[in-house]
N, C-alpha and C. Protein backbone atom coordinates (compact mmCIF):
# COMPACT_ATOMS: atom_id res chain seq x y z
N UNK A 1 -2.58 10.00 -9.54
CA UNK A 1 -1.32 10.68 -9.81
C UNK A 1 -0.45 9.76 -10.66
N UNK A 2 -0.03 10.32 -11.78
CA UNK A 2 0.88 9.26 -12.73
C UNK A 2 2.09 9.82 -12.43
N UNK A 3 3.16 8.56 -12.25
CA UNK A 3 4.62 8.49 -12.03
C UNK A 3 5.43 8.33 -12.87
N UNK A 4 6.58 8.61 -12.74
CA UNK A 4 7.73 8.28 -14.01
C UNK A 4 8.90 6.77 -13.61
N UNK A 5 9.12 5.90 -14.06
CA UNK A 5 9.80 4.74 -13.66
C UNK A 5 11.06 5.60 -13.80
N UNK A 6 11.78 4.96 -12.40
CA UNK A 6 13.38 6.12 -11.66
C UNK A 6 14.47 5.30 -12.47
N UNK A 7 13.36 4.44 -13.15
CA UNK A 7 14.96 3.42 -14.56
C UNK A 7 14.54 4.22 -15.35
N UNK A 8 13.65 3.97 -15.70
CA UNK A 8 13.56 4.00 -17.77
C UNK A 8 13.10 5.06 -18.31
N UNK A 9 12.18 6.16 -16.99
CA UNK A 9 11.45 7.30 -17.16
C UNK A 9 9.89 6.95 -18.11
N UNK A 10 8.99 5.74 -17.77
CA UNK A 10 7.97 5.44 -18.41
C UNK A 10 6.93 5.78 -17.67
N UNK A 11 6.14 5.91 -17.68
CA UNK A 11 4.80 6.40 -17.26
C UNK A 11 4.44 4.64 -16.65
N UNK A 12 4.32 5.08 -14.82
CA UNK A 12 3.70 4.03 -14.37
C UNK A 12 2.50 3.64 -14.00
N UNK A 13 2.06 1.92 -14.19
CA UNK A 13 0.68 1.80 -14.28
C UNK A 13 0.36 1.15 -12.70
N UNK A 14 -0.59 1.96 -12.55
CA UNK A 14 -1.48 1.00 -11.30
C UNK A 14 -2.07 -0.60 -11.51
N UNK A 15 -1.22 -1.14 -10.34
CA UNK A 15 -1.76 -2.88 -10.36
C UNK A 15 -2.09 -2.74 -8.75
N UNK A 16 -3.23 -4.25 -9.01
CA UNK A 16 -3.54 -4.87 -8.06
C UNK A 16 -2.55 -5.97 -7.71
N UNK A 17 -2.71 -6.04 -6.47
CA UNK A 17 -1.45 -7.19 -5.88
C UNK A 17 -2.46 -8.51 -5.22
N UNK A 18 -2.29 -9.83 -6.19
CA UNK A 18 -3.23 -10.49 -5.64
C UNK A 18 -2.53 -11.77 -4.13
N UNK A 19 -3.19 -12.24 -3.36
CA UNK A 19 -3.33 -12.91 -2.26
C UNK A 19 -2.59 -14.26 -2.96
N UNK A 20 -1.68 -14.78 -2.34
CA UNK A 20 -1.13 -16.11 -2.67
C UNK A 20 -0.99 -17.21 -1.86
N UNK A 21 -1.43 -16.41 -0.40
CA UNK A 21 -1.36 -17.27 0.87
C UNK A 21 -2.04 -18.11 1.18
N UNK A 22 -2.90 -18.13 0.36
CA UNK A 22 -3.85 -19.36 0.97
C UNK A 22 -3.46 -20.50 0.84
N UNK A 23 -3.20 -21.80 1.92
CA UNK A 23 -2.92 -23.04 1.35
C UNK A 23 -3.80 -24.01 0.56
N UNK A 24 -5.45 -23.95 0.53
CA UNK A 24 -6.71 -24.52 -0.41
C UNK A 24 -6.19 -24.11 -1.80
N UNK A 25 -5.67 -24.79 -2.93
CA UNK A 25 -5.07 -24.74 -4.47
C UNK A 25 -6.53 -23.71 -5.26
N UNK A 26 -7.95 -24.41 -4.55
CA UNK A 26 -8.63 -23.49 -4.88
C UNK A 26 -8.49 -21.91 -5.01
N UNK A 27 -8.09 -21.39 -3.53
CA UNK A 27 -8.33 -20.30 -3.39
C UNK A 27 -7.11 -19.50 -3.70
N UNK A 28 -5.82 -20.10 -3.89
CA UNK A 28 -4.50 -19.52 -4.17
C UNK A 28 -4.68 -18.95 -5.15
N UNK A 29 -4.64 -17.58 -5.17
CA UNK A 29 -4.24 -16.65 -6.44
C UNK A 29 -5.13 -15.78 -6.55
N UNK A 30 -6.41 -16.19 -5.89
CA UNK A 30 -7.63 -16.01 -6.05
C UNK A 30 -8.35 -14.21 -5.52
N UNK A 31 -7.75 -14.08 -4.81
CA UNK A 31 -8.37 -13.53 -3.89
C UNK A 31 -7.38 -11.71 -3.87
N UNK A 32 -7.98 -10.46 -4.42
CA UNK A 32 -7.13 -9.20 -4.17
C UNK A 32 -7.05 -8.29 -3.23
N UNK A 33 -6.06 -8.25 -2.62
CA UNK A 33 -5.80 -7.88 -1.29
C UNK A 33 -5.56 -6.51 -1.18
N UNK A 34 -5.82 -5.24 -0.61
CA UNK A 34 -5.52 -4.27 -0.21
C UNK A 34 -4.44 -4.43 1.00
N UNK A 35 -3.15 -4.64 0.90
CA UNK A 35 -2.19 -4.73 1.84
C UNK A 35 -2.01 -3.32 2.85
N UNK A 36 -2.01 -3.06 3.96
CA UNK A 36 -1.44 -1.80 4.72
C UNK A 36 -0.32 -1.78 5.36
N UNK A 37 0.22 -0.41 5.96
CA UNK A 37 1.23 -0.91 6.71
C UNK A 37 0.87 -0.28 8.54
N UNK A 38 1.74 -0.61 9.21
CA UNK A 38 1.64 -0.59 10.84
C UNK A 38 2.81 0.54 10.93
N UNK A 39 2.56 1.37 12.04
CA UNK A 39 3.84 1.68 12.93
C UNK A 39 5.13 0.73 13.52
N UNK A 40 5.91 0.32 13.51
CA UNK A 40 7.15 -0.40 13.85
C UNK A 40 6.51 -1.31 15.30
N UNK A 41 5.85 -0.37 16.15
CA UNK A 41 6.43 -0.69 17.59
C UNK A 41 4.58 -1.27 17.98
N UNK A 42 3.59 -1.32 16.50
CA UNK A 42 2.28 -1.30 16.66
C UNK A 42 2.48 -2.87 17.45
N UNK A 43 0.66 -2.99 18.34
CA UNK A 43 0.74 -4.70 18.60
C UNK A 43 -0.50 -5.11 18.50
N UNK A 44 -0.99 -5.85 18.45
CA UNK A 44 -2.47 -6.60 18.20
C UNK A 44 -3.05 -5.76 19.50
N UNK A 45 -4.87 -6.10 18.88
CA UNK A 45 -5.30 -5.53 19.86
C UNK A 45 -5.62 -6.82 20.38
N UNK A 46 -6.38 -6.60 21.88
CA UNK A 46 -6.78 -7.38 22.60
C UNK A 46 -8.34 -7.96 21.99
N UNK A 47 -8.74 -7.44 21.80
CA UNK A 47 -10.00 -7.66 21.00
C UNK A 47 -9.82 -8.91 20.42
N UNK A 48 -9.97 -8.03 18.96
CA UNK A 48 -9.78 -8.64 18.22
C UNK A 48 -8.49 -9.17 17.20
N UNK A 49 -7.65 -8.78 18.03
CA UNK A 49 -6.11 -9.44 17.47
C UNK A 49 -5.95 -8.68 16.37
N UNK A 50 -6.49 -7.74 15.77
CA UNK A 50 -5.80 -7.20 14.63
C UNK A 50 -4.57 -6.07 14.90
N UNK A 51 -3.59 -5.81 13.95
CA UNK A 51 -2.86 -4.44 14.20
C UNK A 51 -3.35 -3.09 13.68
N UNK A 52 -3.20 -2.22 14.28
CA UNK A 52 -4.23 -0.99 13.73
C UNK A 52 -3.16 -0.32 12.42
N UNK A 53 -3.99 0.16 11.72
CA UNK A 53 -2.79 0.33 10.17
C UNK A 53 -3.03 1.65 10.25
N UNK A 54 -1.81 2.43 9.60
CA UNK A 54 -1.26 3.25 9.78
C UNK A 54 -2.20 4.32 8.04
N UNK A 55 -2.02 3.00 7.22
CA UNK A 55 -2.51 3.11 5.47
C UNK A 55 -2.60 1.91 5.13
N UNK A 56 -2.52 2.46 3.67
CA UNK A 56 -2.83 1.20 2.96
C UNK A 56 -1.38 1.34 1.51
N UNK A 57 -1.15 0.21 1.28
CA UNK A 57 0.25 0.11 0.14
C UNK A 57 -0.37 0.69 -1.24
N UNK A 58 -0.47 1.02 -1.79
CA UNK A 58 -0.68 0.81 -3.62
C UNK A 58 0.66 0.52 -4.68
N UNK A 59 0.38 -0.30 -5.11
CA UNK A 59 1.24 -0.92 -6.14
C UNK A 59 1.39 -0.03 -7.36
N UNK A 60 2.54 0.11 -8.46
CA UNK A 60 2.43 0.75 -9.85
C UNK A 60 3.36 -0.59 -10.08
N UNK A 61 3.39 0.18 -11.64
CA UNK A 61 4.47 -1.12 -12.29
C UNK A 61 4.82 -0.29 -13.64
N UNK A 62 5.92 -0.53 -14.07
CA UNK A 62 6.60 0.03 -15.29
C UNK A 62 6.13 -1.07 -16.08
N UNK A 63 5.41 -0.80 -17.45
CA UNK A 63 5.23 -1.48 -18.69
C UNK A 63 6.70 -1.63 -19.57
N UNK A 64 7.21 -1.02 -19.02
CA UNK A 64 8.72 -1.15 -19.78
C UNK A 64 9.76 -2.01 -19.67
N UNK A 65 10.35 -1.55 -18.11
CA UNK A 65 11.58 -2.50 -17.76
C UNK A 65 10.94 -3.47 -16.82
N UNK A 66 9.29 -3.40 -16.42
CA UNK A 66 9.11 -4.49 -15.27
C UNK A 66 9.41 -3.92 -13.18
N UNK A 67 9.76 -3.19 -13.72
CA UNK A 67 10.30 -2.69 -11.78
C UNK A 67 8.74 -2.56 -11.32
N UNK A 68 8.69 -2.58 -10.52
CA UNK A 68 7.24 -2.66 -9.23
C UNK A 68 7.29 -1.65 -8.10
N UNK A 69 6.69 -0.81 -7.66
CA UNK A 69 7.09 0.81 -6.71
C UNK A 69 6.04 0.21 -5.77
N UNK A 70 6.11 -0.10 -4.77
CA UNK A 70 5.18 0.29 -3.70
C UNK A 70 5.16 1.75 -3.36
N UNK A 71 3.70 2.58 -2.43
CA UNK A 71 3.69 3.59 -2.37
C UNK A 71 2.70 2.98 -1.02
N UNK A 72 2.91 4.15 -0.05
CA UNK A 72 2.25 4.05 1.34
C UNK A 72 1.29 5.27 1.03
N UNK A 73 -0.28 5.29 1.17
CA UNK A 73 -0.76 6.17 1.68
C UNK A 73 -1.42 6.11 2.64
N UNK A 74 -1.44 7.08 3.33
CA UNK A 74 -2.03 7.10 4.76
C UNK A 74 -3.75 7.01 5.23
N UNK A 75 -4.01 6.82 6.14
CA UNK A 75 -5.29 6.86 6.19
C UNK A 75 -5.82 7.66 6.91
N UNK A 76 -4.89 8.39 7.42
CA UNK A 76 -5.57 9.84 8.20
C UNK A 76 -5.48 11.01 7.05
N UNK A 77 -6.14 11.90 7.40
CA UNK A 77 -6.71 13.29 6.86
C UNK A 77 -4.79 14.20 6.64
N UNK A 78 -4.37 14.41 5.47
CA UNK A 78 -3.74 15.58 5.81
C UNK A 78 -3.71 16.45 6.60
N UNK A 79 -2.55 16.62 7.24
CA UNK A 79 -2.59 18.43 8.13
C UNK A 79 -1.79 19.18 7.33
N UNK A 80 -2.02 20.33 7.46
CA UNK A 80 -2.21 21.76 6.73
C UNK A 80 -0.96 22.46 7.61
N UNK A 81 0.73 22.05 7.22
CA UNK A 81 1.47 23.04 8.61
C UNK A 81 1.08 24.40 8.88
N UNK A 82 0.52 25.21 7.68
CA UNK A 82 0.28 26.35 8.17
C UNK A 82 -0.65 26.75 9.00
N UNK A 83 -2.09 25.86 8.70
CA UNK A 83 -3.13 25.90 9.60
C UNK A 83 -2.77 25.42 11.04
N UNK A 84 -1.47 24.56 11.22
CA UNK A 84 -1.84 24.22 12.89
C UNK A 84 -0.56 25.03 12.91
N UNK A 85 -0.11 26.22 12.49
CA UNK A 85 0.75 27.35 13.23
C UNK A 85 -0.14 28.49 13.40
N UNK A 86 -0.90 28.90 12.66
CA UNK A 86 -1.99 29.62 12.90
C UNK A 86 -2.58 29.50 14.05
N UNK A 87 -3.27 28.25 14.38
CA UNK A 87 -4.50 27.74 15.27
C UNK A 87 -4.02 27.91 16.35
């Protein structure tokens, strides 16, 4: 889906957002991350300590003025309101 920048009205481009965290100089910069996000109130699991994600971020970027849009999409299936008033 192509976007319009809410400054300049340019057609925005999809970027990758790369990893900077690493403290090894090697691996800094190195590495492209699919970032997600959590529910507010989410907590690690017991397991394996991870938080369960809600989606995943995607980045755009204006070739123009430079602004950067994050966008959340989800990782569950659309629902259909009409289908679960029906059902």
């Amino acid at each position: 889906m192509t976007r319009e920048c809410p400054d300049c009205k340019a057609q925005l481009r999809d970027v990758k957002l790369i990893d900077a965290t690493a403290h090894d100089l090697l691996l800094e910069g190195c590495q492209h991350v699919d970032l997600a996000y959590a529910a507010p109130e989410a907590n690690r699991s017991f397991f394996f300590g991870k938080i369960p994600a809600l989606g995943r971020v995607r980045a755009q970027l204006c070739p123009e003025c430079g602004r950067m849009l994050l966008y959340g999409e989800s990782s569950s299936p659309k629902q259909d309101p009409e289908a679960e008033s029906r059902g």
